[in-house]
PDB file of N, CA and C in Angstrom:
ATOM      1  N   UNK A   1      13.438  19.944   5.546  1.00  0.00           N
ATOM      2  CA  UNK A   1      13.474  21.191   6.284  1.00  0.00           C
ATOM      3  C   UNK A   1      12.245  22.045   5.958  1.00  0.00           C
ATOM      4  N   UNK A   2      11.753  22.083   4.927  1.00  0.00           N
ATOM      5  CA  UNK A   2      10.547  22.745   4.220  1.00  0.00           C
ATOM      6  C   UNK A   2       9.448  22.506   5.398  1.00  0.00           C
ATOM      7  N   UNK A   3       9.093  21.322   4.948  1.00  0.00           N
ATOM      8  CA  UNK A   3       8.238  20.920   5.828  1.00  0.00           C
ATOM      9  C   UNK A   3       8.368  21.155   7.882  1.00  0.00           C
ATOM     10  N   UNK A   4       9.563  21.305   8.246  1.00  0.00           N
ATOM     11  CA  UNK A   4       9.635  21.613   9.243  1.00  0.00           C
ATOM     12  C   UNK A   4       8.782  23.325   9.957  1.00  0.00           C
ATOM     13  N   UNK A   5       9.483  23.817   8.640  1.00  0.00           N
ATOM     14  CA  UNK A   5       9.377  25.448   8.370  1.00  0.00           C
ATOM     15  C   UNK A   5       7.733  25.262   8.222  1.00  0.00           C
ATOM     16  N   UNK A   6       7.325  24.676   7.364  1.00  0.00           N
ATOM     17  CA  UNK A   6       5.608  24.921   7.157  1.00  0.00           C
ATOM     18  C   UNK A   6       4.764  24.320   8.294  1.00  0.00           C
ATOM     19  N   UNK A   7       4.922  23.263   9.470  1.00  0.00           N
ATOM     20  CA  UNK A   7       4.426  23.045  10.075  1.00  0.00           C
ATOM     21  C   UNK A   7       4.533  24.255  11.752  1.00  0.00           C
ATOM     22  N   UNK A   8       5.991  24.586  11.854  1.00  0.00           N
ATOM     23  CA  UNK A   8       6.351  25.788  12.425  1.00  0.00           C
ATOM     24  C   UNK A   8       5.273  27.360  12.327  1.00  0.00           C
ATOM     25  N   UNK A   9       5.181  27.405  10.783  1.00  0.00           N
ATOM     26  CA  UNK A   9       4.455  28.583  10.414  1.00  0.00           C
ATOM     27  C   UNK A   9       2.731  28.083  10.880  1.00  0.00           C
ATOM     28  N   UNK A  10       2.661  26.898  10.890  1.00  0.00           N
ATOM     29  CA  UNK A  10       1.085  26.949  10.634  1.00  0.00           C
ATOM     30  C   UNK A  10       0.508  26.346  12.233  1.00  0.00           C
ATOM     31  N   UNK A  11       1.376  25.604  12.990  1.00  0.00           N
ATOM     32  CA  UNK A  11       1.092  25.486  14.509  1.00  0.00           C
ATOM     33  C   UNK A  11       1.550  26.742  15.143  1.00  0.00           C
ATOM     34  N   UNK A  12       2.556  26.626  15.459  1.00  0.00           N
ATOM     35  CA  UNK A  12       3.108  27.770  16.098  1.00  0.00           C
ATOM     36  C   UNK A  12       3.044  29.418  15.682  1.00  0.00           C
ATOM     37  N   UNK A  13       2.945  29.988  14.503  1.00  0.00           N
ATOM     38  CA  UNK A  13       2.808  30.925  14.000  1.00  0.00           C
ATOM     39  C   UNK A  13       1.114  30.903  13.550  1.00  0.00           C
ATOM     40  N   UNK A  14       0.875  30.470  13.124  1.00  0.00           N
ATOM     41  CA  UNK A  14      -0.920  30.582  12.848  1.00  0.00           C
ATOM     42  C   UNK A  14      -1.250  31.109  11.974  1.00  0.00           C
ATOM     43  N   UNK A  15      -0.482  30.839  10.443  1.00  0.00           N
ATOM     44  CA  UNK A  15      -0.218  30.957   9.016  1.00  0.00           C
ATOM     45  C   UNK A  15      -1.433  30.271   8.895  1.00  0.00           C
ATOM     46  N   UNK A  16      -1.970  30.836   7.834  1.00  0.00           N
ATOM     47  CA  UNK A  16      -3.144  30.486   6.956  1.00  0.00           C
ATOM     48  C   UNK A  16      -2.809  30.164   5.506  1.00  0.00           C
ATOM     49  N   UNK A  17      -3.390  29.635   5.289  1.00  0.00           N
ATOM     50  CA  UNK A  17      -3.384  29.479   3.726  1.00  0.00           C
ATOM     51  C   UNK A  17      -2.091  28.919   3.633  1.00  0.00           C
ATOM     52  N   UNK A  18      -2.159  29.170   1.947  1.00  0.00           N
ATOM     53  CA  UNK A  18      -1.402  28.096   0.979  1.00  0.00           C
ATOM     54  C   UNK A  18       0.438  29.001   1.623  1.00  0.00           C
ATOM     55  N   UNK A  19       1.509  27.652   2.039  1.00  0.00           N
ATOM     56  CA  UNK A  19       2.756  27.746   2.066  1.00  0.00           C
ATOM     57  C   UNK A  19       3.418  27.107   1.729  1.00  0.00           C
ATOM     58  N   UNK A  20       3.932  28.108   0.309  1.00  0.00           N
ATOM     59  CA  UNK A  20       4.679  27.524  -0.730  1.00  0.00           C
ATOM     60  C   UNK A  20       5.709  27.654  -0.141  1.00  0.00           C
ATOM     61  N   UNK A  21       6.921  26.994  -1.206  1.00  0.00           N
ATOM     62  CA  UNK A  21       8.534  27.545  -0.603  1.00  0.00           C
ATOM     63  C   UNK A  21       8.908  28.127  -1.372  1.00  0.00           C
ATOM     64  N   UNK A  22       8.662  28.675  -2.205  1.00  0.00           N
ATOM     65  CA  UNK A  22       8.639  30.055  -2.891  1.00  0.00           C
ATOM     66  C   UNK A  22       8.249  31.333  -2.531  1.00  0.00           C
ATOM     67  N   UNK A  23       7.361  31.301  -1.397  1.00  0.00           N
ATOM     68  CA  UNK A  23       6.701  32.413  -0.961  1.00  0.00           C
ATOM     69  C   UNK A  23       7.883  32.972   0.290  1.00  0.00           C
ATOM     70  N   UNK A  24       7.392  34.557   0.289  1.00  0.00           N
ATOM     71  CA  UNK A  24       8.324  35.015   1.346  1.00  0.00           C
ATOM     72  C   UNK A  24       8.015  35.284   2.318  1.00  0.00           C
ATOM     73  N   UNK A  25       8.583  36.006   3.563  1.00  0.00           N
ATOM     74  CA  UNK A  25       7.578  36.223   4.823  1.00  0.00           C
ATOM     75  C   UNK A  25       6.458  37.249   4.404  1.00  0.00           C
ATOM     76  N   UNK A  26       7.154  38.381   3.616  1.00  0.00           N
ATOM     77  CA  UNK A  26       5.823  39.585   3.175  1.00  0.00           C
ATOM     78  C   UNK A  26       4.543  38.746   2.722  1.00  0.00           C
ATOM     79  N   UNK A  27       4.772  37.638   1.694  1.00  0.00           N
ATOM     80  CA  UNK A  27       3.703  36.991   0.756  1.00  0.00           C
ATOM     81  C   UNK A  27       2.707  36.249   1.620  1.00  0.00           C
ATOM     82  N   UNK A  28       3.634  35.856   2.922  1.00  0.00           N
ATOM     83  CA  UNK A  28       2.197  35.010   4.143  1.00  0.00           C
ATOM     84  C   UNK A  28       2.209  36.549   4.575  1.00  0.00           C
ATOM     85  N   UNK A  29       1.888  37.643   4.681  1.00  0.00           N
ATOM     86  CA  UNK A  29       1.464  38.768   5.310  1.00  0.00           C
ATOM     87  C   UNK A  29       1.970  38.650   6.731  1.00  0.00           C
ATOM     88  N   UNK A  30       3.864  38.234   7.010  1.00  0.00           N
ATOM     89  CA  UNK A  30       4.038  37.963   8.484  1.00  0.00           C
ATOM     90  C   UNK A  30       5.074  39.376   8.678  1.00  0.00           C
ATOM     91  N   UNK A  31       4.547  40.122   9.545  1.00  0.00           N
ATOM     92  CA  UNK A  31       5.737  41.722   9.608  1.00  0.00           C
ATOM     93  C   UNK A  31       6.864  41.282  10.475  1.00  0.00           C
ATOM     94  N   UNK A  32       7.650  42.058  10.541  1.00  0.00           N
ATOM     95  CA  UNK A  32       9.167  42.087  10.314  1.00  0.00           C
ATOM     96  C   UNK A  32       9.720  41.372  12.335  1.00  0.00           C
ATOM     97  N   UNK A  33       8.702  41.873  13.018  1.00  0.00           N
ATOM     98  CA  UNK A  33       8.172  40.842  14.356  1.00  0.00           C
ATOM     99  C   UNK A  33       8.500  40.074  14.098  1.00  0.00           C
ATOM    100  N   UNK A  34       6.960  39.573  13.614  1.00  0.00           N
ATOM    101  CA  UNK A  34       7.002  38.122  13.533  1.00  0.00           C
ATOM    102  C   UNK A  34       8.326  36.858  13.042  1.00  0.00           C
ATOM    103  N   UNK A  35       8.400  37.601  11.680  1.00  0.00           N
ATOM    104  CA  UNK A  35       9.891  36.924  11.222  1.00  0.00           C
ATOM    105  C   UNK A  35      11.218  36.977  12.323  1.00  0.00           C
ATOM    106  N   UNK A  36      11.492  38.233  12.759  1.00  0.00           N
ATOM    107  CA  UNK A  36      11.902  38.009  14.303  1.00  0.00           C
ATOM    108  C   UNK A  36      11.809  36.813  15.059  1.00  0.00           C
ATOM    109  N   UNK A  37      10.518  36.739  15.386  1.00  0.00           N
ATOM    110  CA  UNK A  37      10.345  35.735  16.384  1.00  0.00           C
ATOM    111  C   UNK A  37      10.452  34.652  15.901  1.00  0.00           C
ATOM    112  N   UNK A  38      10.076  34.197  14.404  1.00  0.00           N
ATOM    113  CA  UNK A  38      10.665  32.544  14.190  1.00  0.00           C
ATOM    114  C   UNK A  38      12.016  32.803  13.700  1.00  0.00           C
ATOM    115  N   UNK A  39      12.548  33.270  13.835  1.00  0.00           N
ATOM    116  CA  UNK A  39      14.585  32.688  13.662  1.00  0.00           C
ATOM    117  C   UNK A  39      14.997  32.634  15.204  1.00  0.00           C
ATOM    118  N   UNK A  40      14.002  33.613  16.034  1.00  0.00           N
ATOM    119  CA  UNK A  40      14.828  33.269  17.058  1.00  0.00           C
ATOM    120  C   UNK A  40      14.033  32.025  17.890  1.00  0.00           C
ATOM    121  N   UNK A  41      12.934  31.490  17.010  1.00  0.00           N
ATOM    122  CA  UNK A  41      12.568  30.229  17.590  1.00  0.00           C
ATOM    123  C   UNK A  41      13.647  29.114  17.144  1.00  0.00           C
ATOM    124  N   UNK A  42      13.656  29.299  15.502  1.00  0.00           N
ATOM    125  CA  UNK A  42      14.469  28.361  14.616  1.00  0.00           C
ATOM    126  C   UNK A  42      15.953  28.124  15.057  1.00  0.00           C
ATOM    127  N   UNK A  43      16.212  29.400  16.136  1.00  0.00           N
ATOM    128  CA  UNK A  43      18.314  29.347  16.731  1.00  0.00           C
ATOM    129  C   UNK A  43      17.868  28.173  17.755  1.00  0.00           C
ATOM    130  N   UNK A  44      16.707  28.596  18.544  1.00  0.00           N
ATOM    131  CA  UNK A  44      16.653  27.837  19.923  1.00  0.00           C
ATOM    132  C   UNK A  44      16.259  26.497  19.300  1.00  0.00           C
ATOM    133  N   UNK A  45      15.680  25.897  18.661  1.00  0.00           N
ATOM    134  CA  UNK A  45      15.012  24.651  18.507  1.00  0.00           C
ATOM    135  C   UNK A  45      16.358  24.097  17.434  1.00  0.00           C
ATOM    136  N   UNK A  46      16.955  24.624  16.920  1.00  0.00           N
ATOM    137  CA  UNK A  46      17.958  23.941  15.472  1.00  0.00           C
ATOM    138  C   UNK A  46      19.563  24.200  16.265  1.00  0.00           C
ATOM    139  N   UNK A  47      19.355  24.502  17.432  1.00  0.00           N
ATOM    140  CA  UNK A  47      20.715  25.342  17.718  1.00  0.00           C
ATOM    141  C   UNK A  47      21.569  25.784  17.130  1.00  0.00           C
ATOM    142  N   UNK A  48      21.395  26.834  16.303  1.00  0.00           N
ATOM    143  CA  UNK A  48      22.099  27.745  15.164  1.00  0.00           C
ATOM    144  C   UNK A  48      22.126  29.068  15.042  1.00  0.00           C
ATOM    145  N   UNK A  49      22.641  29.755  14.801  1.00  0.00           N
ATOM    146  CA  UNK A  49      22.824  31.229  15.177  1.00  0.00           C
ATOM    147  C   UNK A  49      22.075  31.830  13.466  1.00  0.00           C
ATOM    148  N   UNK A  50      21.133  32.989  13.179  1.00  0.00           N
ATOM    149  CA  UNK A  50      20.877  33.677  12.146  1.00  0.00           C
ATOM    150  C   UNK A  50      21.106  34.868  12.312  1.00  0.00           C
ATOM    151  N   UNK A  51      21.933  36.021  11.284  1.00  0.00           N
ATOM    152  CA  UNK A  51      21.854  37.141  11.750  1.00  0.00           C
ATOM    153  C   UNK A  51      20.745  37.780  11.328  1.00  0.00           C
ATOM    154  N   UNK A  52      20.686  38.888  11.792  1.00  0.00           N
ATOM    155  CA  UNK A  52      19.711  40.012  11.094  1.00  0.00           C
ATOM    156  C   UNK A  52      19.441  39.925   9.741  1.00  0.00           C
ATOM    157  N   UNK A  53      20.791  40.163   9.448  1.00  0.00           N
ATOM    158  CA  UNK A  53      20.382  40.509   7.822  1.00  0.00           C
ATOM    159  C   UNK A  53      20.579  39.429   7.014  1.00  0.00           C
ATOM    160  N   UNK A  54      20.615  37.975   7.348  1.00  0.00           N
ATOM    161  CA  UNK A  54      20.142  36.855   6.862  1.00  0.00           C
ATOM    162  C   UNK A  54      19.108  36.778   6.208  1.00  0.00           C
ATOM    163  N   UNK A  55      17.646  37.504   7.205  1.00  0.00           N
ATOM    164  CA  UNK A  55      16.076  36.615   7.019  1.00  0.00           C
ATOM    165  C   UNK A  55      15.678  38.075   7.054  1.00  0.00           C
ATOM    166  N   UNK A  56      15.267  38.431   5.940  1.00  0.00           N
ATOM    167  CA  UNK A  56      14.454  39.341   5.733  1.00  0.00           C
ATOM    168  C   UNK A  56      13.146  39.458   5.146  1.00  0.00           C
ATOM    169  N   UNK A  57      11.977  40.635   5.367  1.00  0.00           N
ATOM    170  CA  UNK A  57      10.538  40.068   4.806  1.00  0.00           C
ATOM    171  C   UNK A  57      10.506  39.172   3.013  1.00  0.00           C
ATOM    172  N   UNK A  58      11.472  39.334   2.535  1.00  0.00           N
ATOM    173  CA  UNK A  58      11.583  39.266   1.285  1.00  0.00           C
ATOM    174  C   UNK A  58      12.385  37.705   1.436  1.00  0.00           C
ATOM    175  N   UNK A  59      12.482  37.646   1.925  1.00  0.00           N
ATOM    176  CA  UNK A  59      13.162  35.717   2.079  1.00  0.00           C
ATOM    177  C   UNK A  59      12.317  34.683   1.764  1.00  0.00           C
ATOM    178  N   UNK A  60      12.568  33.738   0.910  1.00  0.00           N
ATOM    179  CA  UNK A  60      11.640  33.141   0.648  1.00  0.00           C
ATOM    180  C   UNK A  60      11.549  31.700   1.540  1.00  0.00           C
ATOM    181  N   UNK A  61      10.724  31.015   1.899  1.00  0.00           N
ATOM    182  CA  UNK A  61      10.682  29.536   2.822  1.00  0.00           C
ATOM    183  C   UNK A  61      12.268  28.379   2.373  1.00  0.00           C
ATOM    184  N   UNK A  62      11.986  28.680   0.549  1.00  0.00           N
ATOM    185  CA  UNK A  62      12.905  27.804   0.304  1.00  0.00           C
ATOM    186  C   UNK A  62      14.464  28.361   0.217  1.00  0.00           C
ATOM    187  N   UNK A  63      14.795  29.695   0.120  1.00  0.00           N
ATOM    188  CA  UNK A  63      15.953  30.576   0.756  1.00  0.00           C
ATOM    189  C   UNK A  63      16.204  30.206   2.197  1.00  0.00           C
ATOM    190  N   UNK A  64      15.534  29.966   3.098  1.00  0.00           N
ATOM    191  CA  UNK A  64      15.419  30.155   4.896  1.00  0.00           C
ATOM    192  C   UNK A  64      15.622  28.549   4.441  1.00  0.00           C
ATOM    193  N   UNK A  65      15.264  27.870   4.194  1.00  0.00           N
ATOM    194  CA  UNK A  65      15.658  26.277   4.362  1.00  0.00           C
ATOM    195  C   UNK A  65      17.052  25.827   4.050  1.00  0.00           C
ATOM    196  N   UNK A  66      17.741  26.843   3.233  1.00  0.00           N
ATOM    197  CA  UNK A  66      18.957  26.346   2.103  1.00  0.00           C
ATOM    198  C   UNK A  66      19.409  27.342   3.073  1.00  0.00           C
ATOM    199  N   UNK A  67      19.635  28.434   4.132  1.00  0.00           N
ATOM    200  CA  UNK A  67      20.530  28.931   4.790  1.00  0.00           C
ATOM    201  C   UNK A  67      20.480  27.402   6.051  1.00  0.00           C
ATOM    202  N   UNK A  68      19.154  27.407   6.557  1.00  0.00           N
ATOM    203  CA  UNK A  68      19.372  26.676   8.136  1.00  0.00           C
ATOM    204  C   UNK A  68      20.325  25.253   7.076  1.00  0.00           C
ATOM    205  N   UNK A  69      20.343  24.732   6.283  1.00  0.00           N
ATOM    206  CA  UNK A  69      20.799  23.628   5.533  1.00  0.00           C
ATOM    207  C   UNK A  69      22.131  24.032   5.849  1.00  0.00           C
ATOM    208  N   UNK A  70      22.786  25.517   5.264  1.00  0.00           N
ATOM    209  CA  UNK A  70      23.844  25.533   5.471  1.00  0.00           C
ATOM    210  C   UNK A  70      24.750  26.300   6.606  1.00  0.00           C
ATOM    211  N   UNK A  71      24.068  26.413   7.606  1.00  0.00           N
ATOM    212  CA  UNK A  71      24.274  26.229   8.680  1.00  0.00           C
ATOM    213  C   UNK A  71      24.996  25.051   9.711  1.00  0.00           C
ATOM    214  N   UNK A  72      24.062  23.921   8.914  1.00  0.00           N
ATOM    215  CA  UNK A  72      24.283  22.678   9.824  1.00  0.00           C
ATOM    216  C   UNK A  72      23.159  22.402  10.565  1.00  0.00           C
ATOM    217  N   UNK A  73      21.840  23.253  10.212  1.00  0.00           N
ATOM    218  CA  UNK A  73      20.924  22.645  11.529  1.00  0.00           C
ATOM    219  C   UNK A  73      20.275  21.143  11.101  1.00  0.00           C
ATOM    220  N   UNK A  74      20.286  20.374  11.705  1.00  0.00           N
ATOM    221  CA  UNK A  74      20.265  19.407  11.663  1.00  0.00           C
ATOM    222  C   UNK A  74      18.304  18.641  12.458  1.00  0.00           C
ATOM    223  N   UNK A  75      17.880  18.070  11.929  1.00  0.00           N
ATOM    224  CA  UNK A  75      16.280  18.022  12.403  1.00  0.00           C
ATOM    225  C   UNK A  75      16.257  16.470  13.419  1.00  0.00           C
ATOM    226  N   UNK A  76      15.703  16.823  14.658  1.00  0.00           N
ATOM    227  CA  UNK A  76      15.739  15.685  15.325  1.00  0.00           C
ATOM    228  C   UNK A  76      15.158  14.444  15.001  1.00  0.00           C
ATOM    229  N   UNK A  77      15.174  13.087  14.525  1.00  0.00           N
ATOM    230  CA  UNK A  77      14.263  12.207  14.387  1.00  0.00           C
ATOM    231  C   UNK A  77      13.160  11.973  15.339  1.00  0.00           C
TER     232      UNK A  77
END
């Protein structure tokens, strides 16, 4: 899932630099938008619902992986 999330951030979002899964949305410098816009990419593409106060700037890649995990989103082969 990590890797899903880091290729997401760096095609589609246009993340630079180093993405750890430790790092949070504040730490890639992505504002509160942006994080917006990838959960509600991550509902449509994983078909899974996130609320608001799930994913916040302070969430880290590997937090956001271990929620969509327990969710059920499931990654297409």
């Amino acid at each position: 899932m990590y890797d899903y999330l880091r290729n997401l951030l760096q095609e589609t979002f246009w993340v630079n630099g180093e993405i750890a899964p430790g790092k949070s949305f504040e730490d890639l410098d992505l504002d509160s938008l942006t994080t917006a816009e990838i959960c509600a990419n991550l509902e449509d593409s994983l078909k899974v619902t996130i609320d608001d106060e799930e994913v916040t700037q302070q969430t880290t890649l590997d937090e956001l992986a271990d929620l969509l995990h327990r969710k059920g989103a499931v990654l297409s082969a």
